[in-house]
N, C-alpha and C. Protein backbone atom coordinates (compact mmCIF):
# COMPACT_ATOMS: atom_id res chain seq x y z
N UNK A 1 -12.91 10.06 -42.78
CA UNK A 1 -11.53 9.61 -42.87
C UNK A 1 -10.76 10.22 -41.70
N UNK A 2 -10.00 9.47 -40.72
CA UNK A 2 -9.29 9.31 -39.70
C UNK A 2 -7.51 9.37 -40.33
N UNK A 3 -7.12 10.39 -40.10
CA UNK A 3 -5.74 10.46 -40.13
C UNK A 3 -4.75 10.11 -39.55
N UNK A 4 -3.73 9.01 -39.41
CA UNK A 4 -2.96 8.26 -38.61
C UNK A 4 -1.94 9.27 -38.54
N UNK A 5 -1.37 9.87 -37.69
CA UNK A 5 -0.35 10.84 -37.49
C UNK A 5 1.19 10.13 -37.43
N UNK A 6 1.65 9.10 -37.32
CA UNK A 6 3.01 8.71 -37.80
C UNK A 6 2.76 8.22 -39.42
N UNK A 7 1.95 7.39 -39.58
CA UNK A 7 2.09 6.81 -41.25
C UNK A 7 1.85 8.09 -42.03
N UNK A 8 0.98 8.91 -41.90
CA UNK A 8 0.58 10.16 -42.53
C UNK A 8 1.77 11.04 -42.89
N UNK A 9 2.83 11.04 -41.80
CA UNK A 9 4.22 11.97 -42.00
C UNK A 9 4.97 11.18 -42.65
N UNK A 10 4.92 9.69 -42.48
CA UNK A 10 6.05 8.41 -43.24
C UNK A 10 5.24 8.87 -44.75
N UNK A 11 3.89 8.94 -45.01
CA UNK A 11 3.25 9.15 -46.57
C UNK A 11 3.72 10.32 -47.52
N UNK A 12 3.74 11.25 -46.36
CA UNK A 12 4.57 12.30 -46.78
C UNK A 12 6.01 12.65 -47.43
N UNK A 13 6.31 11.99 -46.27
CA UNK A 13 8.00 11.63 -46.55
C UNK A 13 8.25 10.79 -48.08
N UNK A 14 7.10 9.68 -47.95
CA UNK A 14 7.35 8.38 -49.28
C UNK A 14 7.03 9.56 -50.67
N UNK A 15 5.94 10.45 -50.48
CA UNK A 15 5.41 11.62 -51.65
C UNK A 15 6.84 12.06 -52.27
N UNK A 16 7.04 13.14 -51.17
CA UNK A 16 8.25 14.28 -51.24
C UNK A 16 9.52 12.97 -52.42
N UNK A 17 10.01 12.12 -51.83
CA UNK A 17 11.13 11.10 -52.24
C UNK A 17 10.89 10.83 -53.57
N UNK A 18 9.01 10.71 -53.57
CA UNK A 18 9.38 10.28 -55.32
C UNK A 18 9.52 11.08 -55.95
N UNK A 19 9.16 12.59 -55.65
CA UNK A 19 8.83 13.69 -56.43
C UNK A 19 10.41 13.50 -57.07
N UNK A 20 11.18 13.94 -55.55
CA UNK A 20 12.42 14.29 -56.16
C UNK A 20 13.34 13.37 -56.93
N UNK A 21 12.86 11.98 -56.93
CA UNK A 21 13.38 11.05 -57.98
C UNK A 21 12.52 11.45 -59.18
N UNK A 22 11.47 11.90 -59.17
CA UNK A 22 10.54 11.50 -60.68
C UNK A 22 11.30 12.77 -61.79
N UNK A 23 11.53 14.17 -60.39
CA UNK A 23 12.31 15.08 -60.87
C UNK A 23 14.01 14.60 -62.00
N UNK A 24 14.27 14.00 -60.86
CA UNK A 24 16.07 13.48 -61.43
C UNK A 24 15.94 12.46 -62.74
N UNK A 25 14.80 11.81 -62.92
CA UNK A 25 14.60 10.92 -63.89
C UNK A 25 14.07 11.59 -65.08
N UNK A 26 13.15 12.38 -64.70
CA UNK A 26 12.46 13.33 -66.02
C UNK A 26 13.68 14.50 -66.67
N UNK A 27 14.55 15.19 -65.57
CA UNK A 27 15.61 15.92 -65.85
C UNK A 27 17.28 15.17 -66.76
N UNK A 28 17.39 14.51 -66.74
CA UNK A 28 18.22 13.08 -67.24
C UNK A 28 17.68 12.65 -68.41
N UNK A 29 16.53 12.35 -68.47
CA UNK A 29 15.93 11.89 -70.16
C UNK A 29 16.31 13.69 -70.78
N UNK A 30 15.92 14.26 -70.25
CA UNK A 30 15.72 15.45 -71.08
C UNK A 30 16.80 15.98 -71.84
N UNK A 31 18.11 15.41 -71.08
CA UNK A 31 19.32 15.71 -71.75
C UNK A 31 19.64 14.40 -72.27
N UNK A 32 19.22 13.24 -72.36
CA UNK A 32 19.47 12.40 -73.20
C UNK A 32 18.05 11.62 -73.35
N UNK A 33 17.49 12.20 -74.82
CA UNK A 33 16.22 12.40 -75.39
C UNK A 33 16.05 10.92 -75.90
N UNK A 34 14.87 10.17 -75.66
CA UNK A 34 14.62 8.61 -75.87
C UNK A 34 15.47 7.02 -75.71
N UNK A 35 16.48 8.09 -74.65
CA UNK A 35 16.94 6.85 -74.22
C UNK A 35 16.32 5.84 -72.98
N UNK A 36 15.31 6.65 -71.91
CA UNK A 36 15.21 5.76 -71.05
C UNK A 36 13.96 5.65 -70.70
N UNK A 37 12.91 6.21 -72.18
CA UNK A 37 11.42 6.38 -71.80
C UNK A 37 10.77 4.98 -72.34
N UNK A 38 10.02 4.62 -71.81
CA UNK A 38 9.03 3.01 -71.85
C UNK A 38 7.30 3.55 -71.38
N UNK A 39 7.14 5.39 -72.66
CA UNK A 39 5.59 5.20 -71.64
C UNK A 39 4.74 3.89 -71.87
N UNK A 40 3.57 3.82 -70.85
CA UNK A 40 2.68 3.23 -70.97
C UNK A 40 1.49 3.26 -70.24
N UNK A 41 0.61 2.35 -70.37
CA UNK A 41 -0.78 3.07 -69.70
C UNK A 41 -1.32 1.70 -68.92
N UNK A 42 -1.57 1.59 -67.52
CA UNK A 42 -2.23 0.29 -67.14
C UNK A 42 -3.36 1.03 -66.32
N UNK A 43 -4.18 -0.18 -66.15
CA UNK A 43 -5.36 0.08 -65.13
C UNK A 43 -5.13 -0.34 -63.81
N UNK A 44 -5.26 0.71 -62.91
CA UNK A 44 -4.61 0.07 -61.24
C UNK A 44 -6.19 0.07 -60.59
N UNK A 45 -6.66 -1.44 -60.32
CA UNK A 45 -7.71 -1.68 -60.08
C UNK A 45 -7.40 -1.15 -58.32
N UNK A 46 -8.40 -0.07 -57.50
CA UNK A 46 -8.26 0.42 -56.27
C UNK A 46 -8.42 -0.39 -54.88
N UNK A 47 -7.72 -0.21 -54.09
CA UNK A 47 -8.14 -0.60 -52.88
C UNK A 47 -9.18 0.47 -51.52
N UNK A 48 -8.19 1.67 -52.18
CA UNK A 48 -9.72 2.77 -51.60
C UNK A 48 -10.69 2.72 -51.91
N UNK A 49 -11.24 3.31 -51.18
CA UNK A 49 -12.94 3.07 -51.30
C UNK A 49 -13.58 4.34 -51.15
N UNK A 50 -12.85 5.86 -50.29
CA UNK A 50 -13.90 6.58 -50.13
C UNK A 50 -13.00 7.59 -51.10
N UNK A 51 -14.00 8.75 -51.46
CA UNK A 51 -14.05 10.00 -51.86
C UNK A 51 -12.47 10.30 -52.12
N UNK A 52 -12.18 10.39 -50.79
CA UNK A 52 -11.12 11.03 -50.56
C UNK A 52 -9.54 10.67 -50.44
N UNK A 53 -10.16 9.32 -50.01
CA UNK A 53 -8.79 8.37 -50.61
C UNK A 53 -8.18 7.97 -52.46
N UNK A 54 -9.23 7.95 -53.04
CA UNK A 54 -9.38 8.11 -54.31
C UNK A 54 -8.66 9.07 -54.99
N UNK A 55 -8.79 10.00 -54.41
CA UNK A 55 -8.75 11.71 -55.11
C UNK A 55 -6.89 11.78 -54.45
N UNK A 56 -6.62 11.51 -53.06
CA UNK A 56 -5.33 11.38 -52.70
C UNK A 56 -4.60 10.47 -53.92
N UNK A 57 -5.14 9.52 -54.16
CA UNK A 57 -3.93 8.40 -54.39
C UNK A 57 -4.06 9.39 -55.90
N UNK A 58 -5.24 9.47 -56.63
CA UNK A 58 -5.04 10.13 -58.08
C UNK A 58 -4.51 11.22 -57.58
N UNK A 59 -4.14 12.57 -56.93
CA UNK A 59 -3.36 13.56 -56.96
C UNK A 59 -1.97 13.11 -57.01
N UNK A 60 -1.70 11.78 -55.63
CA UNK A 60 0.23 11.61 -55.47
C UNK A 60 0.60 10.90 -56.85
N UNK A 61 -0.28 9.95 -57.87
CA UNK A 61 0.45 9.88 -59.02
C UNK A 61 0.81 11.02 -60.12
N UNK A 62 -0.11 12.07 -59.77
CA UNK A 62 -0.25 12.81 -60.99
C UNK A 62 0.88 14.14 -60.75
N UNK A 63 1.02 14.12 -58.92
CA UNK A 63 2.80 14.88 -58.56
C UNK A 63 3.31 14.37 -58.91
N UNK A 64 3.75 13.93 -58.97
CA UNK A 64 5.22 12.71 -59.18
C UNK A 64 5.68 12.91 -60.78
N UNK A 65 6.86 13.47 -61.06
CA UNK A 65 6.82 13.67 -62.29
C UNK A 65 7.19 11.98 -63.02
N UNK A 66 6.77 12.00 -64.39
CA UNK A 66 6.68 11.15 -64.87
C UNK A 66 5.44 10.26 -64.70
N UNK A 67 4.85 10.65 -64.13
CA UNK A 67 3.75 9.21 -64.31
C UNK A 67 2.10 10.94 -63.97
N UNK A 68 0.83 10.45 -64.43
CA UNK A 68 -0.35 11.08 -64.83
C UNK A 68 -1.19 10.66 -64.52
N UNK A 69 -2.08 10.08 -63.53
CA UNK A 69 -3.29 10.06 -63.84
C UNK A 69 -4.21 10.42 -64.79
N UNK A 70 -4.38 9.64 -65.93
CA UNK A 70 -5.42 9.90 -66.86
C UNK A 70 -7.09 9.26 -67.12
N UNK A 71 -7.14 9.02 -66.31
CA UNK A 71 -8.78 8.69 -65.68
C UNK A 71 -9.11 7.83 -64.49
N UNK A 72 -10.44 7.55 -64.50
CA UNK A 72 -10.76 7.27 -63.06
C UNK A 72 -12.11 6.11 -63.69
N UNK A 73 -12.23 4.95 -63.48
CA UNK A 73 -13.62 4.50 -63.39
C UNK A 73 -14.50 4.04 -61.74
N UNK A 74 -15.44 3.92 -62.11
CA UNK A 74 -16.10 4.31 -60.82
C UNK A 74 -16.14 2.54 -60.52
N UNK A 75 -16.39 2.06 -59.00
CA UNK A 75 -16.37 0.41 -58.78
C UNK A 75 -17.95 1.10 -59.30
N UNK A 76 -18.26 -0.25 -59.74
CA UNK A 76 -19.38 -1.12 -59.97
C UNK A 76 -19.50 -2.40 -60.16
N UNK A 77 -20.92 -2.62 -59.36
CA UNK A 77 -21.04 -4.09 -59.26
C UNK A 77 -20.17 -4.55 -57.88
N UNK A 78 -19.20 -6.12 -58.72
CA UNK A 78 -18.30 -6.17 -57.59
C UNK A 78 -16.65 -5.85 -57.96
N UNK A 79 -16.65 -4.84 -59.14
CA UNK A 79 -15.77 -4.39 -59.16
C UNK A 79 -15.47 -3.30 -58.37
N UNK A 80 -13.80 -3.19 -58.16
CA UNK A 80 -13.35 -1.76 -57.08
C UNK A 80 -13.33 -0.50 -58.04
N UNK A 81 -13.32 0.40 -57.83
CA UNK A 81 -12.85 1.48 -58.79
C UNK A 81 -11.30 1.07 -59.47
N UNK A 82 -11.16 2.02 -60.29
CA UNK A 82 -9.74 1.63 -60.94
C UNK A 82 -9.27 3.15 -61.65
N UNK A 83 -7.64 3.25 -61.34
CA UNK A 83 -7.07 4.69 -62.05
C UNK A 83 -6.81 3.94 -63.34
N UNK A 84 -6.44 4.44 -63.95
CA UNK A 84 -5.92 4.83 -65.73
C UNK A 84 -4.22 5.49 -64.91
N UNK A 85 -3.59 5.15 -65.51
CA UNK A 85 -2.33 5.72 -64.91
C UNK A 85 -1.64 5.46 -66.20
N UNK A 86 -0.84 6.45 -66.84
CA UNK A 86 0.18 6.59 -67.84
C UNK A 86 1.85 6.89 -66.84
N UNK A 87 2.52 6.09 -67.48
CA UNK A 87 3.77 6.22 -66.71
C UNK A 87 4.84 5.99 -68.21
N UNK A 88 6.01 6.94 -67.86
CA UNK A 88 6.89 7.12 -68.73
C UNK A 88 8.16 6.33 -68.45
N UNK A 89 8.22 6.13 -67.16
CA UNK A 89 9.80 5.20 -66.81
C UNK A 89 9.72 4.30 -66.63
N UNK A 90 8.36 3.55 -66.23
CA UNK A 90 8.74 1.93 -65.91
C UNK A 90 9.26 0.91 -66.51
N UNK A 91 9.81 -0.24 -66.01
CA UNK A 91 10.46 -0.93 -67.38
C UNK A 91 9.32 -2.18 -67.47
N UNK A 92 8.30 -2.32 -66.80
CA UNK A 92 7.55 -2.96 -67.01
C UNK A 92 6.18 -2.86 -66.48
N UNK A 93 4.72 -3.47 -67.19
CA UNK A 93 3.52 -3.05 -66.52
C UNK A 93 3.65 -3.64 -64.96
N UNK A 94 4.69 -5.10 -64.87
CA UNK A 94 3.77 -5.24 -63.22
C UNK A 94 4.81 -4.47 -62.32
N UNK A 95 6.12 -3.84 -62.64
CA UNK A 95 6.86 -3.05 -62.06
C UNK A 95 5.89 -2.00 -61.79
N UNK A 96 5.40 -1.54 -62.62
CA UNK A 96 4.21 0.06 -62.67
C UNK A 96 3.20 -0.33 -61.43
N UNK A 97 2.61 -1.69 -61.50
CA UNK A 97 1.35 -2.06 -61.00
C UNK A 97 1.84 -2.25 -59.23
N UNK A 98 3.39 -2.69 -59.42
CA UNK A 98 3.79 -3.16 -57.97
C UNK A 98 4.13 -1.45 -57.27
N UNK A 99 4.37 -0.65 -58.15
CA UNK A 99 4.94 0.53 -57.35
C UNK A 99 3.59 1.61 -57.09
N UNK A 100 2.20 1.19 -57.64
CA UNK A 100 1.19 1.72 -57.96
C UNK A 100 1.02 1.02 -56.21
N UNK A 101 0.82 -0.22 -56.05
CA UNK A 101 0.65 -1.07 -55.01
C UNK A 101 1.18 -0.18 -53.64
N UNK A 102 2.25 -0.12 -53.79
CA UNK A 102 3.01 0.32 -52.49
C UNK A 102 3.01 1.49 -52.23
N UNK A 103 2.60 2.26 -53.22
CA UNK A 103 1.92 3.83 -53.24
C UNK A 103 0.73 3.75 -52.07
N UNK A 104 -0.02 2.91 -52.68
CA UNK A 104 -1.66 2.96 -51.99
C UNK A 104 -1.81 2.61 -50.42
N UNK A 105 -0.69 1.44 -50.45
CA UNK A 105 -0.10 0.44 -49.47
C UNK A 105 -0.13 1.46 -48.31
N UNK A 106 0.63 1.95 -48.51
CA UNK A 106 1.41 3.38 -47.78
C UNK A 106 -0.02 5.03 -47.38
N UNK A 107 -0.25 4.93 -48.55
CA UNK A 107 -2.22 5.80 -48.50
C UNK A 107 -2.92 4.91 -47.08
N UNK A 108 -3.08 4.21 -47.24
CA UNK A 108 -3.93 3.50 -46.78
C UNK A 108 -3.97 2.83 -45.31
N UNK A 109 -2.14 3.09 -45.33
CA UNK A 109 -1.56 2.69 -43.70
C UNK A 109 -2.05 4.19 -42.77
N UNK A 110 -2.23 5.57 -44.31
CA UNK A 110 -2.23 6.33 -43.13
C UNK A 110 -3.46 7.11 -43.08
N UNK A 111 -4.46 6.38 -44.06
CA UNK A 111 -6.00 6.90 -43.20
C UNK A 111 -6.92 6.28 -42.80
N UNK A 112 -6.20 4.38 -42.20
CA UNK A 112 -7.06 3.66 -41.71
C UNK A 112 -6.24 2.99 -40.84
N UNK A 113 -7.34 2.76 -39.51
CA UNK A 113 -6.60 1.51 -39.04
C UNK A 113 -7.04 0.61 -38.77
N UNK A 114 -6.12 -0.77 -38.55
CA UNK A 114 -6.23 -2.49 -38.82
C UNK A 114 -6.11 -2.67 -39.70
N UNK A 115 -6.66 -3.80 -40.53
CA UNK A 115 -6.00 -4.49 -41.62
C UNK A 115 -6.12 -3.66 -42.59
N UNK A 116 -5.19 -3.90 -43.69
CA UNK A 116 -5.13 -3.51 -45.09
C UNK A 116 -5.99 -4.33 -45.97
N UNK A 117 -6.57 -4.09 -46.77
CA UNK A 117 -7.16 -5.34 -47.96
C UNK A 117 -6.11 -6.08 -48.38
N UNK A 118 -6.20 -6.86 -49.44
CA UNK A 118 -5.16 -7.59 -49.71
C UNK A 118 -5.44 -7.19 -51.17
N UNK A 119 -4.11 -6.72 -51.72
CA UNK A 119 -3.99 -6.37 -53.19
C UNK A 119 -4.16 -7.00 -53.75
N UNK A 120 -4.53 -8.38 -53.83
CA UNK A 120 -4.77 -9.59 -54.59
C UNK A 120 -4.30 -9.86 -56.03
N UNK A 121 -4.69 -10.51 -57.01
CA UNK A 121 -3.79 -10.98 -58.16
C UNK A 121 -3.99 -10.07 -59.32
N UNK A 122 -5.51 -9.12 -58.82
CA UNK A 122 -6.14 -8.17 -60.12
C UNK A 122 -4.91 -6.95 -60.58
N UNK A 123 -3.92 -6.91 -59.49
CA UNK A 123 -3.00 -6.09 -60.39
C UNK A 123 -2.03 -7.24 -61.06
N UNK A 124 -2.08 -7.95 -61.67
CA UNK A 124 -1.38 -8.48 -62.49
C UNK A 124 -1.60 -8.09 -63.68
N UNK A 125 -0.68 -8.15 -64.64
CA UNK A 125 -0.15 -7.37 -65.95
C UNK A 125 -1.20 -8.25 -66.86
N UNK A 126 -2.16 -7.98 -67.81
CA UNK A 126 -2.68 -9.22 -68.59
C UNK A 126 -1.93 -9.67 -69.38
């Protein structure tokens, strides 16, 4: 894995931003208790592929307060790998699945270069 040195600091930057929103959102419910929680759990089928991109994208969900990585399946076959992701604020699964998207989107601008895969329709909500 090849590290792109502008997207890598923009990835950074996108990390740090949610933290401190996931912070302001988790701190806000806490003083007003079940008003703005919607957990839930989807499968974010992957666009990484190695080791280490994997392990990135499952660490930046599992900073981010409010949302967990809670498992991992491995691709097989001609399936990609896929996270388990529990999230507490979204107001909807393909909101979760689209911000899961632009997470990776963003991973992926900054440890490869040329094209991106194409996220295709498998993150859609069933």
């Amino acid at each position: 894995m090849r590290l792109n040195p502008l997207p890598s600091i923009g990835y950074a930057g996108f990390i740090a931003w949610e933290v401190v929103a996931g912070t302001i959102t988790v701190a806000v419910d806490a003083f007003t208790p079940g008003k703005n929680a919607t957990p839930m759990i989807v499968e974010f089928p992957l666009r990484c592929e190695t080791d280490a991109e994997i392990t990135i994208m499952a660490s930046s969900i599992t900073i981010t307060p409010g949302t967990i990585t809670i498992g991992i399946a491995p691709a097989m076959d001609h399936a990609p790998a896929s996270l388990f992701v529990h999230s507490m604020y979204s107001s909807s699964r393909q909101e979760l699945l689209d911000e899961l998207n632009e997470m990776e989107g963003k991973l992926l601008r900054a440890t490869r270069s040329g094209a991106l895969p194409d996220s295709g329709t498998a993150r859609r909500s069933p």
